[in-house]
C-alpha atoms as a PDB file:
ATOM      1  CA  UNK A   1     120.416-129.213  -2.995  1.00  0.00           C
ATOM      2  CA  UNK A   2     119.962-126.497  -0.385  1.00  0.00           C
ATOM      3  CA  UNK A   3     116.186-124.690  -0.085  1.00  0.00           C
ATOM      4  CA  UNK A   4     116.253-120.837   1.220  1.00  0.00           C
ATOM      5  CA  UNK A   5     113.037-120.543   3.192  1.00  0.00           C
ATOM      6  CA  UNK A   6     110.950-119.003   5.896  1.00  0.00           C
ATOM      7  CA  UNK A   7     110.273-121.514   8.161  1.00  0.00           C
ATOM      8  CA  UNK A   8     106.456-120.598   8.183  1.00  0.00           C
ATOM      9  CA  UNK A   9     106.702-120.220   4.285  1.00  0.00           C
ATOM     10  CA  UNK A  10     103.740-122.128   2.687  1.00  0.00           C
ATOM     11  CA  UNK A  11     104.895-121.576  -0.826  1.00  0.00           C
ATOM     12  CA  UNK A  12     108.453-122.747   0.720  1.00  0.00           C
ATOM     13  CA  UNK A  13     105.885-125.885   2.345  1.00  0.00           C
ATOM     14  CA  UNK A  14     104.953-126.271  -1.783  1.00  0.00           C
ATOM     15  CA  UNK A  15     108.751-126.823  -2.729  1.00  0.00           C
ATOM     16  CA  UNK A  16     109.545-129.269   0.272  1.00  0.00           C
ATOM     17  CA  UNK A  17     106.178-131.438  -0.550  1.00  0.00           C
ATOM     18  CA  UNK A  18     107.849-131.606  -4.455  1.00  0.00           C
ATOM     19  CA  UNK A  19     111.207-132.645  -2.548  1.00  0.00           C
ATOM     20  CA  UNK A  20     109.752-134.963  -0.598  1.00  0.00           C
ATOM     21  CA  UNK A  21     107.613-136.298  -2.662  1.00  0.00           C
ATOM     22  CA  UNK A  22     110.388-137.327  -5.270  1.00  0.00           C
ATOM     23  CA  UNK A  23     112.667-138.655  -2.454  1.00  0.00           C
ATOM     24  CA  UNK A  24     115.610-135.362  -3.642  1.00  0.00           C
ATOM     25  CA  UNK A  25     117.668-135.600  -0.245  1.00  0.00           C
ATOM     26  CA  UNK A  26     118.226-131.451   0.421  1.00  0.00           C
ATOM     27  CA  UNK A  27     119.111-129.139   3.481  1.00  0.00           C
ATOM     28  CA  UNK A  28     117.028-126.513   4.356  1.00  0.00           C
ATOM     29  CA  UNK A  29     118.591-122.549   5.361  1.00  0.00           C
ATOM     30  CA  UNK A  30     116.231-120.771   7.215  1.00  0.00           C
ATOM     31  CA  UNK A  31     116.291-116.986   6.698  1.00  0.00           C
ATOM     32  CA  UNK A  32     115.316-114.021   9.160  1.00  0.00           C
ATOM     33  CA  UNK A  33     112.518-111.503   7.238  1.00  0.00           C
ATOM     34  CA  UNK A  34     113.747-108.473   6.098  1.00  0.00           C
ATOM     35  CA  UNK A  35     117.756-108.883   6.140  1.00  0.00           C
ATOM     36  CA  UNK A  36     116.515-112.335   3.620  1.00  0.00           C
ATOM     37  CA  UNK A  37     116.970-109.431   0.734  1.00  0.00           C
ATOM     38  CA  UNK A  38     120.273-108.976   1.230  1.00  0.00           C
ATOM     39  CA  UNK A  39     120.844-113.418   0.106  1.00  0.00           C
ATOM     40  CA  UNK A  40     118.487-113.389  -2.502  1.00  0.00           C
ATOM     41  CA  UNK A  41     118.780-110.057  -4.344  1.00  0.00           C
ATOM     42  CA  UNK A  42     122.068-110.919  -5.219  1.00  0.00           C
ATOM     43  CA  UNK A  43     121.339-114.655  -6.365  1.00  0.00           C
ATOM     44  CA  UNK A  44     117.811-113.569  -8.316  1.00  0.00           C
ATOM     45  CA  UNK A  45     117.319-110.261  -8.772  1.00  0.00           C
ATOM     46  CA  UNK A  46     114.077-110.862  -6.692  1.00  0.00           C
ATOM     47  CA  UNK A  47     113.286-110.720  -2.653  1.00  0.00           C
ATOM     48  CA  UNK A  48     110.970-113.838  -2.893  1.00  0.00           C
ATOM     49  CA  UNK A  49     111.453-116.990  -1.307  1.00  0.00           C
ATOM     50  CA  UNK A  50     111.615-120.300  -1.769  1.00  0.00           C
ATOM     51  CA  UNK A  51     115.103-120.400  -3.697  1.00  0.00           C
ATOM     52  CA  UNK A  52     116.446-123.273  -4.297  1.00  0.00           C
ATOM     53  CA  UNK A  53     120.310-123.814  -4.720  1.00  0.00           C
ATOM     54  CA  UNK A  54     120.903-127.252  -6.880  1.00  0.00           C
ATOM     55  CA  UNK A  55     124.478-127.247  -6.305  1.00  0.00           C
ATOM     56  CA  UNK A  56     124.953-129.515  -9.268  1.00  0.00           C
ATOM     57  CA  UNK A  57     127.136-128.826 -12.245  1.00  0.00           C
ATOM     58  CA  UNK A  58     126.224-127.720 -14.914  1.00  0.00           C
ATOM     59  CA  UNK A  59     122.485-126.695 -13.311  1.00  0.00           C
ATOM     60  CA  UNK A  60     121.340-122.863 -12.444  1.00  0.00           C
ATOM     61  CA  UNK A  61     123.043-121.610  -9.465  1.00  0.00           C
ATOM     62  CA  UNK A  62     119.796-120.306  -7.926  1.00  0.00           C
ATOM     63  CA  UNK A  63     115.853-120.937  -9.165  1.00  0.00           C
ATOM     64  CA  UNK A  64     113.024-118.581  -7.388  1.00  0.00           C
ATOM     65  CA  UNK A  65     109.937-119.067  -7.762  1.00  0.00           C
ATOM     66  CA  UNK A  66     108.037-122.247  -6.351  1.00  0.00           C
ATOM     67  CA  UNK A  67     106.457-123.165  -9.669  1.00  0.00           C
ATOM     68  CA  UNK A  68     109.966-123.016 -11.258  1.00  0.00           C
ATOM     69  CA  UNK A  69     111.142-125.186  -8.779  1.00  0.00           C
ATOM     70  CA  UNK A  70     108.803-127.810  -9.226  1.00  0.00           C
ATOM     71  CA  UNK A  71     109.630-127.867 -13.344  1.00  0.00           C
ATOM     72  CA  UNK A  72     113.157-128.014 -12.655  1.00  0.00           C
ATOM     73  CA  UNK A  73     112.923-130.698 -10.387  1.00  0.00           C
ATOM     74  CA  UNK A  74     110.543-132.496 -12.471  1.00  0.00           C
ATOM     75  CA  UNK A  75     113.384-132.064 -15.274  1.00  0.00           C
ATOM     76  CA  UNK A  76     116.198-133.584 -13.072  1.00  0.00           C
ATOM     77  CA  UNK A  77     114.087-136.237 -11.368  1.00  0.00           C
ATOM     78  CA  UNK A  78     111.370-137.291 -13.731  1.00  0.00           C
ATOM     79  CA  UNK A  79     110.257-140.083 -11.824  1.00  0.00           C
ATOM     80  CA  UNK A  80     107.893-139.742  -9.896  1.00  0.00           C
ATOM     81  CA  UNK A  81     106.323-137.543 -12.068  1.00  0.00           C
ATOM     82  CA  UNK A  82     103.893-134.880 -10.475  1.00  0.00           C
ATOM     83  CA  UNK A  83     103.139-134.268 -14.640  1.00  0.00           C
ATOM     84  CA  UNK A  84      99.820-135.825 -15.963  1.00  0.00           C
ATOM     85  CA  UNK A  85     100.747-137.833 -19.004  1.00  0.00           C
ATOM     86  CA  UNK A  86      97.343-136.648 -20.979  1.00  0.00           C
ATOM     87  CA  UNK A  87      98.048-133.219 -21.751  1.00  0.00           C
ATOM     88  CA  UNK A  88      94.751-131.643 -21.362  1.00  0.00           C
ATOM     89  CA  UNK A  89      94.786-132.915 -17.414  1.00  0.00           C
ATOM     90  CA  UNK A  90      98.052-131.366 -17.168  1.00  0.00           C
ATOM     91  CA  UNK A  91      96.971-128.500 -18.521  1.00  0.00           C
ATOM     92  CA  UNK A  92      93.881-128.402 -16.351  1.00  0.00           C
ATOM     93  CA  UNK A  93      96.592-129.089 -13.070  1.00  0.00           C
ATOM     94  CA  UNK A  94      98.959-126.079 -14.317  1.00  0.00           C
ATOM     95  CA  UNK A  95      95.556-123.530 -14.503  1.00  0.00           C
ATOM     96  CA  UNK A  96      94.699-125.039 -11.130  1.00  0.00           C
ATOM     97  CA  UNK A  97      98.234-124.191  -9.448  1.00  0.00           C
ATOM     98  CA  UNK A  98      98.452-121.020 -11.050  1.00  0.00           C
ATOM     99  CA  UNK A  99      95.212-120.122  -9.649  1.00  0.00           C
ATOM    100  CA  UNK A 100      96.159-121.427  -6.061  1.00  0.00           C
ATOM    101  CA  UNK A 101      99.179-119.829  -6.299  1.00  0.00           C
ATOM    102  CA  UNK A 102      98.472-116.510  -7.559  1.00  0.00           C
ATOM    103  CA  UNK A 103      95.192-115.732  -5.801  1.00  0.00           C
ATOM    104  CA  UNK A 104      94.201-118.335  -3.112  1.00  0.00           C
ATOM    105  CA  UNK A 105      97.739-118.178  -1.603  1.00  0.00           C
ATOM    106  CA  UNK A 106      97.740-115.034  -1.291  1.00  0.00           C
ATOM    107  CA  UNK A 107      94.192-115.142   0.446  1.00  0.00           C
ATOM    108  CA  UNK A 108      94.949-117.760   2.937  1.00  0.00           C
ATOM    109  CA  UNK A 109      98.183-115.899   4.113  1.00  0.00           C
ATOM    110  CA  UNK A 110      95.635-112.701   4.907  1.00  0.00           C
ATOM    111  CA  UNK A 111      93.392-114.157   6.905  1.00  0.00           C
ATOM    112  CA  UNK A 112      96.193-116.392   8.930  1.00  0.00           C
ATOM    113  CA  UNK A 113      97.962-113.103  10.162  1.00  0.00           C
ATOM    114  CA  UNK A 114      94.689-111.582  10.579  1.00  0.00           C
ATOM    115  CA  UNK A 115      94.292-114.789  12.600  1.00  0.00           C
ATOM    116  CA  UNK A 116      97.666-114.614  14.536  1.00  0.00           C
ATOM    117  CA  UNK A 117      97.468-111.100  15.422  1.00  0.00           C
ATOM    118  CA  UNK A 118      93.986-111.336  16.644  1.00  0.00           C
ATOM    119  CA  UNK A 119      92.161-114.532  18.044  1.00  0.00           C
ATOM    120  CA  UNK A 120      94.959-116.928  17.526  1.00  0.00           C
ATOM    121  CA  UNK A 121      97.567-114.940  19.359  1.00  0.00           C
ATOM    122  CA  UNK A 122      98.267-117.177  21.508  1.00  0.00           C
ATOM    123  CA  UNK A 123      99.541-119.668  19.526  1.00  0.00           C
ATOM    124  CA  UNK A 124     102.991-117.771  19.967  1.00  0.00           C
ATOM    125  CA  UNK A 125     102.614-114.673  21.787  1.00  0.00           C
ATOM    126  CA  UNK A 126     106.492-113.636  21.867  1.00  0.00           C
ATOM    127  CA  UNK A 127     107.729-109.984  20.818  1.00  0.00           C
ATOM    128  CA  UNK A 128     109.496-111.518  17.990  1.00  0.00           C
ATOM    129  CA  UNK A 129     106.382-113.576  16.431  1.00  0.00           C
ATOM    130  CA  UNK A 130     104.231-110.444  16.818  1.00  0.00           C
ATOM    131  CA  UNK A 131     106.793-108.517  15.109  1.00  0.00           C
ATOM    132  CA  UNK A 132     107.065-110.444  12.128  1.00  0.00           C
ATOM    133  CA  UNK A 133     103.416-110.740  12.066  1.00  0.00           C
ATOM    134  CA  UNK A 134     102.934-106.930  12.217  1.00  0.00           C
ATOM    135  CA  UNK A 135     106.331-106.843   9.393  1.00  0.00           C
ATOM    136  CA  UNK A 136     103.897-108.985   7.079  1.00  0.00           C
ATOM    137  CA  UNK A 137     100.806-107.060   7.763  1.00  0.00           C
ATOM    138  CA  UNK A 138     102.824-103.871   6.311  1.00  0.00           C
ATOM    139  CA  UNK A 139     104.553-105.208   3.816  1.00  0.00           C
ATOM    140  CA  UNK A 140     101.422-106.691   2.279  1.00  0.00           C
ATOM    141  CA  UNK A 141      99.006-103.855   3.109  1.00  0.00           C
ATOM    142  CA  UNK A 142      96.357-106.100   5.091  1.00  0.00           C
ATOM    143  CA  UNK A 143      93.831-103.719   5.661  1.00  0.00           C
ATOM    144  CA  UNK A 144      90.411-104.865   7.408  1.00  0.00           C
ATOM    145  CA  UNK A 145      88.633-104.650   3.646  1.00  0.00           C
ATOM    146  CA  UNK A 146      91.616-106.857   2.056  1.00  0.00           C
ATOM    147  CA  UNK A 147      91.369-109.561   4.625  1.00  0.00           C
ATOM    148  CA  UNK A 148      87.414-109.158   4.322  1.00  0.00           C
ATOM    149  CA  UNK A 149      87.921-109.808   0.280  1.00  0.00           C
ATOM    150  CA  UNK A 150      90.407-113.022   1.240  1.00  0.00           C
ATOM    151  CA  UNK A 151      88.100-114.670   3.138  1.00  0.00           C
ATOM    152  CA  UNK A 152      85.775-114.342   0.327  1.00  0.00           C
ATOM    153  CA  UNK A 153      87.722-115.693  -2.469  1.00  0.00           C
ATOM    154  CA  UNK A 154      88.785-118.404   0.046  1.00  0.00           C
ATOM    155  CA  UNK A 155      85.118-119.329   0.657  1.00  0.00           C
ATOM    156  CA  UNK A 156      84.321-119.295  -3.126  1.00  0.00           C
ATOM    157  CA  UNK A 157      87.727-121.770  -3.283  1.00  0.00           C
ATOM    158  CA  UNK A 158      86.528-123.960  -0.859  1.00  0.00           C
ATOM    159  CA  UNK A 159      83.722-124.731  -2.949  1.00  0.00           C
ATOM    160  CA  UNK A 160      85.425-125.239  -6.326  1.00  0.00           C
ATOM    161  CA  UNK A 161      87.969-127.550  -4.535  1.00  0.00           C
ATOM    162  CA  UNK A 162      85.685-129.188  -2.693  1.00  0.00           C
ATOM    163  CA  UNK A 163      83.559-130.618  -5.279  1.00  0.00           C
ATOM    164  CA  UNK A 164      86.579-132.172  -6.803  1.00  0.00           C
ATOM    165  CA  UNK A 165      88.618-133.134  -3.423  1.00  0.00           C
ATOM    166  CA  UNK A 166      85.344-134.068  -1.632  1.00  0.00           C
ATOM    167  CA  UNK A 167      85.143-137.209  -3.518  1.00  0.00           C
ATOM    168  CA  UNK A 168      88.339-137.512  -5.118  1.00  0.00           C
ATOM    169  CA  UNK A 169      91.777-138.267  -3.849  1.00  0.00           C
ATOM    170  CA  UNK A 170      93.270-135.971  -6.555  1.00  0.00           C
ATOM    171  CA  UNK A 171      92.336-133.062  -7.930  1.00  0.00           C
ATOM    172  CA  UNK A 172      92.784-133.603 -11.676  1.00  0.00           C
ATOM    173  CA  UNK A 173      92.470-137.176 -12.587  1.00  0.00           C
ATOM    174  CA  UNK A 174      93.626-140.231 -11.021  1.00  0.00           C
ATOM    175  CA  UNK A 175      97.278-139.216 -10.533  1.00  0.00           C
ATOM    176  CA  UNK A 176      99.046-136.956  -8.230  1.00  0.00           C
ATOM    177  CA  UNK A 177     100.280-134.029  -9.496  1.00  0.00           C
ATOM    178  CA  UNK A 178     100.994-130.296  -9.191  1.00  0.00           C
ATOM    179  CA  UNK A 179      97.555-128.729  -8.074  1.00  0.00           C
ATOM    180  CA  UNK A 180      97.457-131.354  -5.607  1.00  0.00           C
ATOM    181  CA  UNK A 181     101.161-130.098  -3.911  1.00  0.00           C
ATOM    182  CA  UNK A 182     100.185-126.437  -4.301  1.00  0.00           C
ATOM    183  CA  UNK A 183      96.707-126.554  -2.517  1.00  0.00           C
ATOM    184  CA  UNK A 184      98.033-129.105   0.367  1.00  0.00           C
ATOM    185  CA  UNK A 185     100.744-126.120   0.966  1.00  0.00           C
ATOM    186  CA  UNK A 186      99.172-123.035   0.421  1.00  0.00           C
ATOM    187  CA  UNK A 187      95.938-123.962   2.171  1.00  0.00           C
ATOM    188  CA  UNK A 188      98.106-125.685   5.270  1.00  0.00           C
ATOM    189  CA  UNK A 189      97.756-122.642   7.260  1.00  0.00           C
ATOM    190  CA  UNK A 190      94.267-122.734   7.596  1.00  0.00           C
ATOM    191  CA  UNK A 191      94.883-126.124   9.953  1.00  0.00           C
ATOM    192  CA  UNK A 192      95.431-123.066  12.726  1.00  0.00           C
ATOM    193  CA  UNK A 193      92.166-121.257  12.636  1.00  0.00           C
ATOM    194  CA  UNK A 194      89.136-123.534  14.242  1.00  0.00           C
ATOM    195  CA  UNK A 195      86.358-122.116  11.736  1.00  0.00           C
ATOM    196  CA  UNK A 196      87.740-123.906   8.678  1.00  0.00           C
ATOM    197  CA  UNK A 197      88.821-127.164  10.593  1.00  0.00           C
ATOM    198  CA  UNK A 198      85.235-127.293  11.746  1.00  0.00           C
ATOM    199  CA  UNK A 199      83.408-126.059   8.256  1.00  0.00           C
ATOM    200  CA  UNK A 200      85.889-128.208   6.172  1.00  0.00           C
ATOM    201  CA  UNK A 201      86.872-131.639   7.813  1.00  0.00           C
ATOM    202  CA  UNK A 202      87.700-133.104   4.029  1.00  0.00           C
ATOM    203  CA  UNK A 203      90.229-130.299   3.593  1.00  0.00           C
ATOM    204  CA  UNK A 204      92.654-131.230   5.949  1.00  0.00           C
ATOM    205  CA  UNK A 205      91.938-134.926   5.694  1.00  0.00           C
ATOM    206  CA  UNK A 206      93.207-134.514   2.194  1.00  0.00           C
ATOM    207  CA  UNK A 207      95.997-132.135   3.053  1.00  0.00           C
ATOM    208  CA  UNK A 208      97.334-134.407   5.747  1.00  0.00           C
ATOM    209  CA  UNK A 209      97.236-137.461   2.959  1.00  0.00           C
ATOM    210  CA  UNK A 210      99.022-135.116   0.541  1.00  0.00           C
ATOM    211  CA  UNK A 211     102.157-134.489   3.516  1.00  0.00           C
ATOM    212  CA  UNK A 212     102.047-138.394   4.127  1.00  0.00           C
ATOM    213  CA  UNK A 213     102.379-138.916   0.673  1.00  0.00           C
ATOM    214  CA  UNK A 214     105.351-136.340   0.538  1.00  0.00           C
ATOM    215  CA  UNK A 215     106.848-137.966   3.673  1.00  0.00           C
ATOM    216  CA  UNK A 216     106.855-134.268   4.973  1.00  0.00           C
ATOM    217  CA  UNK A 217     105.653-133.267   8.385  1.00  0.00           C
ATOM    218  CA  UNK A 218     102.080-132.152   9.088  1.00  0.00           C
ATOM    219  CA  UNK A 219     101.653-128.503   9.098  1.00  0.00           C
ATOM    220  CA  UNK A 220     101.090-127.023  12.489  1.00  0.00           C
ATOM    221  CA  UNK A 221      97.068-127.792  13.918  1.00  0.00           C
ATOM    222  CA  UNK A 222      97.388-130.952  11.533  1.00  0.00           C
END
Protein backbone atom coordinates (compact mmCIF):
# COMPACT_ATOMS: atom_id res chain seq x y z
CA UNK A 1 0.00 0.00 0.00
CA UNK A 2 1.36 3.46 -0.77
CA UNK A 3 -0.15 6.69 1.44
CA UNK A 4 -0.14 10.24 -0.53
CA UNK A 5 0.49 12.75 2.23
CA UNK A 6 1.77 16.06 3.46
CA UNK A 7 4.35 15.36 5.64
CA UNK A 8 2.85 17.79 8.34
CA UNK A 9 -0.68 16.30 7.47
CA UNK A 10 -2.48 15.43 10.79
CA UNK A 11 -5.42 13.84 9.11
CA UNK A 12 -2.53 12.00 6.95
CA UNK A 13 -0.94 11.38 10.97
CA UNK A 14 -4.82 9.71 11.47
CA UNK A 15 -4.27 7.18 8.49
CA UNK A 16 -0.57 6.20 9.49
CA UNK A 17 -1.73 5.64 13.37
CA UNK A 18 -4.64 3.09 11.61
CA UNK A 19 -1.53 1.59 9.59
CA UNK A 20 0.46 1.26 12.28
CA UNK A 21 -1.67 0.28 14.54
CA UNK A 22 -2.79 -2.89 12.47
CA UNK A 23 0.87 -3.74 11.61
CA UNK A 24 -0.25 -2.97 7.24
CA UNK A 25 3.53 -2.61 6.05
CA UNK A 26 3.04 0.68 3.43
CA UNK A 27 5.35 3.42 1.81
CA UNK A 28 4.66 6.79 2.24
CA UNK A 29 4.85 9.64 -1.08
CA UNK A 30 5.20 12.88 0.16
CA UNK A 31 3.59 15.61 -1.99
CA UNK A 32 4.57 19.43 -2.48
CA UNK A 33 1.17 21.83 -1.72
CA UNK A 34 -0.38 23.17 -4.51
CA UNK A 35 1.08 21.08 -7.63
CA UNK A 36 -0.52 17.84 -5.04
CA UNK A 37 -3.84 18.68 -7.32
CA UNK A 38 -2.47 17.78 -10.26
CA UNK A 39 -1.93 13.55 -8.48
CA UNK A 40 -5.04 13.50 -6.84
CA UNK A 41 -7.61 15.20 -9.09
CA UNK A 42 -7.07 12.68 -11.47
CA UNK A 43 -7.18 9.58 -8.99
CA UNK A 44 -10.40 11.16 -6.86
CA UNK A 45 -11.99 13.78 -8.28
CA UNK A 46 -10.99 15.65 -5.00
CA UNK A 47 -7.67 17.85 -3.95
CA UNK A 48 -7.68 16.33 -0.36
CA UNK A 49 -5.14 14.32 1.11
CA UNK A 50 -4.48 11.45 2.70
CA UNK A 51 -5.05 8.99 -0.38
CA UNK A 52 -4.27 5.87 -0.03
CA UNK A 53 -3.23 3.55 -3.02
CA UNK A 54 -3.92 -0.35 -1.92
CA UNK A 55 -2.25 -1.69 -4.84
CA UNK A 56 -4.06 -4.95 -4.36
CA UNK A 57 -6.23 -6.66 -6.91
CA UNK A 58 -9.25 -6.54 -7.05
CA UNK A 59 -9.34 -3.38 -4.29
CA UNK A 60 -10.11 0.51 -5.30
CA UNK A 61 -7.27 2.02 -7.04
CA UNK A 62 -7.35 5.15 -4.85
CA UNK A 63 -9.54 5.88 -1.36
CA UNK A 64 -9.58 9.75 -0.06
CA UNK A 65 -10.77 10.58 2.74
CA UNK A 66 -9.14 9.54 6.20
CA UNK A 67 -12.34 8.09 7.62
CA UNK A 68 -12.68 5.97 4.42
CA UNK A 69 -9.41 4.80 4.90
CA UNK A 70 -9.76 3.59 8.21
CA UNK A 71 -13.17 1.41 7.07
CA UNK A 72 -11.36 0.02 4.28
CA UNK A 73 -8.59 -1.01 6.19
CA UNK A 74 -10.67 -2.26 8.89
CA UNK A 75 -12.39 -4.39 5.96
CA UNK A 76 -9.04 -5.89 4.69
CA UNK A 77 -7.39 -6.30 8.08
CA UNK A 78 -10.06 -6.93 10.63
CA UNK A 79 -7.86 -7.81 13.29
CA UNK A 80 -7.00 -5.66 15.30
CA UNK A 81 -10.13 -4.17 15.18
CA UNK A 82 -10.30 -0.31 15.96
CA UNK A 83 -14.46 -1.29 15.77
CA UNK A 84 -16.24 -1.60 19.23
CA UNK A 85 -18.05 -4.90 19.18
CA UNK A 86 -21.28 -3.30 21.15
CA UNK A 87 -22.79 -1.26 18.63
CA UNK A 88 -24.00 1.62 20.58
CA UNK A 89 -20.06 2.30 21.70
CA UNK A 90 -19.26 2.17 18.17
CA UNK A 91 -21.70 4.32 17.37
CA UNK A 92 -20.79 6.70 20.15
CA UNK A 93 -16.76 6.37 18.64
CA UNK A 94 -18.04 7.14 14.90
CA UNK A 95 -20.08 10.58 16.35
CA UNK A 96 -16.88 11.23 18.28
CA UNK A 97 -14.49 11.04 15.07
CA UNK A 98 -16.83 12.75 12.99
CA UNK A 99 -16.89 15.50 15.38
CA UNK A 100 -12.98 15.59 15.71
CA UNK A 101 -12.70 15.40 12.30
CA UNK A 102 -15.08 17.78 10.96
CA UNK A 103 -14.80 20.61 13.49
CA UNK A 104 -11.92 20.16 16.03
CA UNK A 105 -9.47 19.36 13.17
CA UNK A 106 -10.16 21.96 11.52
CA UNK A 107 -9.72 24.20 14.74
CA UNK A 108 -6.44 22.88 15.81
CA UNK A 109 -4.91 23.41 12.25
CA UNK A 110 -6.00 27.40 12.75
CA UNK A 111 -4.49 28.11 15.64
CA UNK A 112 -1.09 25.98 14.74
CA UNK A 113 -0.42 28.30 11.64
CA UNK A 114 -1.58 31.14 13.60
CA UNK A 115 1.09 29.66 15.90
CA UNK A 116 3.86 29.13 13.21
CA UNK A 117 3.51 32.36 11.59
CA UNK A 118 3.55 34.25 14.77
CA UNK A 119 5.19 33.15 18.18
CA UNK A 120 6.37 29.80 17.07
CA UNK A 121 8.25 30.99 14.04
CA UNK A 122 11.08 29.85 14.91
CA UNK A 123 10.48 26.47 14.95
CA UNK A 124 11.41 26.61 11.10
CA UNK A 125 11.97 30.00 9.96
CA UNK A 126 12.98 29.12 6.18
CA UNK A 127 11.32 30.99 3.06
CA UNK A 128 9.83 27.78 2.08
CA UNK A 129 8.06 26.88 5.60
CA UNK A 130 6.75 30.47 5.76
CA UNK A 131 5.45 30.10 2.38
CA UNK A 132 3.46 27.19 2.84
CA UNK A 133 2.32 28.55 6.04
CA UNK A 134 1.13 31.82 4.41
CA UNK A 135 -0.33 29.17 1.19
CA UNK A 136 -2.53 27.57 4.11
CA UNK A 137 -3.51 30.76 5.73
CA UNK A 138 -5.13 31.74 2.16
CA UNK A 139 -6.40 28.85 1.14
CA UNK A 140 -8.33 28.41 4.38
CA UNK A 141 -9.24 32.07 4.97
CA UNK A 142 -7.63 32.34 8.62
CA UNK A 143 -8.67 35.58 9.52
CA UNK A 144 -7.86 36.95 13.19
CA UNK A 145 -11.87 36.30 14.12
CA UNK A 146 -11.65 32.55 12.63
CA UNK A 147 -8.60 31.64 14.59
CA UNK A 148 -10.27 33.59 17.64
CA UNK A 149 -13.53 31.11 17.09
CA UNK A 150 -10.88 27.90 16.86
CA UNK A 151 -9.42 28.44 19.89
CA UNK A 152 -12.79 28.53 21.33
CA UNK A 153 -14.25 25.40 20.10
CA UNK A 154 -10.82 23.88 20.96
CA UNK A 155 -11.18 25.04 24.59
CA UNK A 156 -14.83 23.80 24.79
CA UNK A 157 -13.11 20.27 23.26
CA UNK A 158 -10.66 20.13 25.73
CA UNK A 159 -13.20 19.87 28.24
CA UNK A 160 -15.52 17.26 26.69
CA UNK A 161 -12.38 15.09 26.02
CA UNK A 162 -10.97 15.61 29.02
CA UNK A 163 -13.53 14.32 31.26
CA UNK A 164 -13.44 11.10 29.40
CA UNK A 165 -9.46 10.89 28.61
CA UNK A 166 -8.63 12.38 32.06
CA UNK A 167 -9.42 9.19 33.69
CA UNK A 168 -9.73 6.84 31.00
CA UNK A 169 -7.25 5.27 28.68
CA UNK A 170 -9.89 5.24 25.88
CA UNK A 171 -12.32 7.35 24.94
CA UNK A 172 -15.36 5.12 24.41
CA UNK A 173 -15.18 2.06 26.49
CA UNK A 174 -12.47 -0.18 27.35
CA UNK A 175 -11.16 -0.80 23.81
CA UNK A 176 -9.22 1.18 21.39
CA UNK A 177 -10.85 2.38 18.64
CA UNK A 178 -11.50 5.13 16.07
CA UNK A 179 -12.09 8.37 18.23
CA UNK A 180 -9.11 7.41 20.02
CA UNK A 181 -6.78 7.48 16.45
CA UNK A 182 -8.56 10.62 15.25
CA UNK A 183 -8.06 12.85 18.43
CA UNK A 184 -4.26 11.49 19.03
CA UNK A 185 -3.76 12.89 15.23
CA UNK A 186 -5.71 15.78 14.82
CA UNK A 187 -4.90 17.24 18.23
CA UNK A 188 -0.90 16.25 17.71
CA UNK A 189 -0.16 19.66 16.60
CA UNK A 190 -0.96 21.28 19.60
CA UNK A 191 2.39 19.36 21.18
CA UNK A 192 4.11 22.71 19.41
CA UNK A 193 2.42 25.54 21.15
CA UNK A 194 3.57 25.79 25.09
CA UNK A 195 0.00 27.07 26.36
CA UNK A 196 -1.75 23.73 25.81
CA UNK A 197 1.32 21.51 26.88
CA UNK A 198 1.23 23.50 30.08
CA UNK A 199 -2.86 23.79 30.53
CA UNK A 200 -3.27 20.10 29.37
CA UNK A 201 -0.43 17.67 30.58
CA UNK A 202 -3.10 14.52 30.24
CA UNK A 203 -3.53 15.41 26.57
CA UNK A 204 -0.35 14.62 25.32
CA UNK A 205 0.32 11.92 27.87
CA UNK A 206 -2.53 10.18 26.18
CA UNK A 207 -1.59 11.17 22.67
CA UNK A 208 1.95 9.95 23.09
CA UNK A 209 0.36 6.40 24.49
CA UNK A 210 -1.94 6.40 21.45
CA UNK A 211 1.54 6.78 18.85
CA UNK A 212 3.25 4.02 21.11
CA UNK A 213 0.43 1.98 20.71
CA UNK A 214 0.48 2.62 16.83
CA UNK A 215 4.27 2.03 16.82
CA UNK A 216 4.30 5.49 14.98
CA UNK A 217 6.66 8.28 15.84
CA UNK A 218 5.79 11.05 18.31
CA UNK A 219 4.54 14.11 16.71
CA UNK A 220 6.94 16.98 16.78
CA UNK A 221 7.15 18.78 20.72
CA UNK A 222 6.09 15.13 21.87
Amino acid sequence: MRLLQFSTSHYCRKARLALGYKQIPYTVENLTPGAHVLKLKPLTGLKTVPVLLPELEGEPIAIADSTQILRFLERHQPDPTVFLTDPALQLEAELLEDWLDESIGTATRFVYYDFRRGDGKQIDPSLSSQLVIQIVRWQYDMNPAAVELARQRLSLALEVLGDRWKPNTYLVGSQFSVADIAAAALLSPLALIPQYCQAHPWLFERISEMHQLCQEPLPPGL
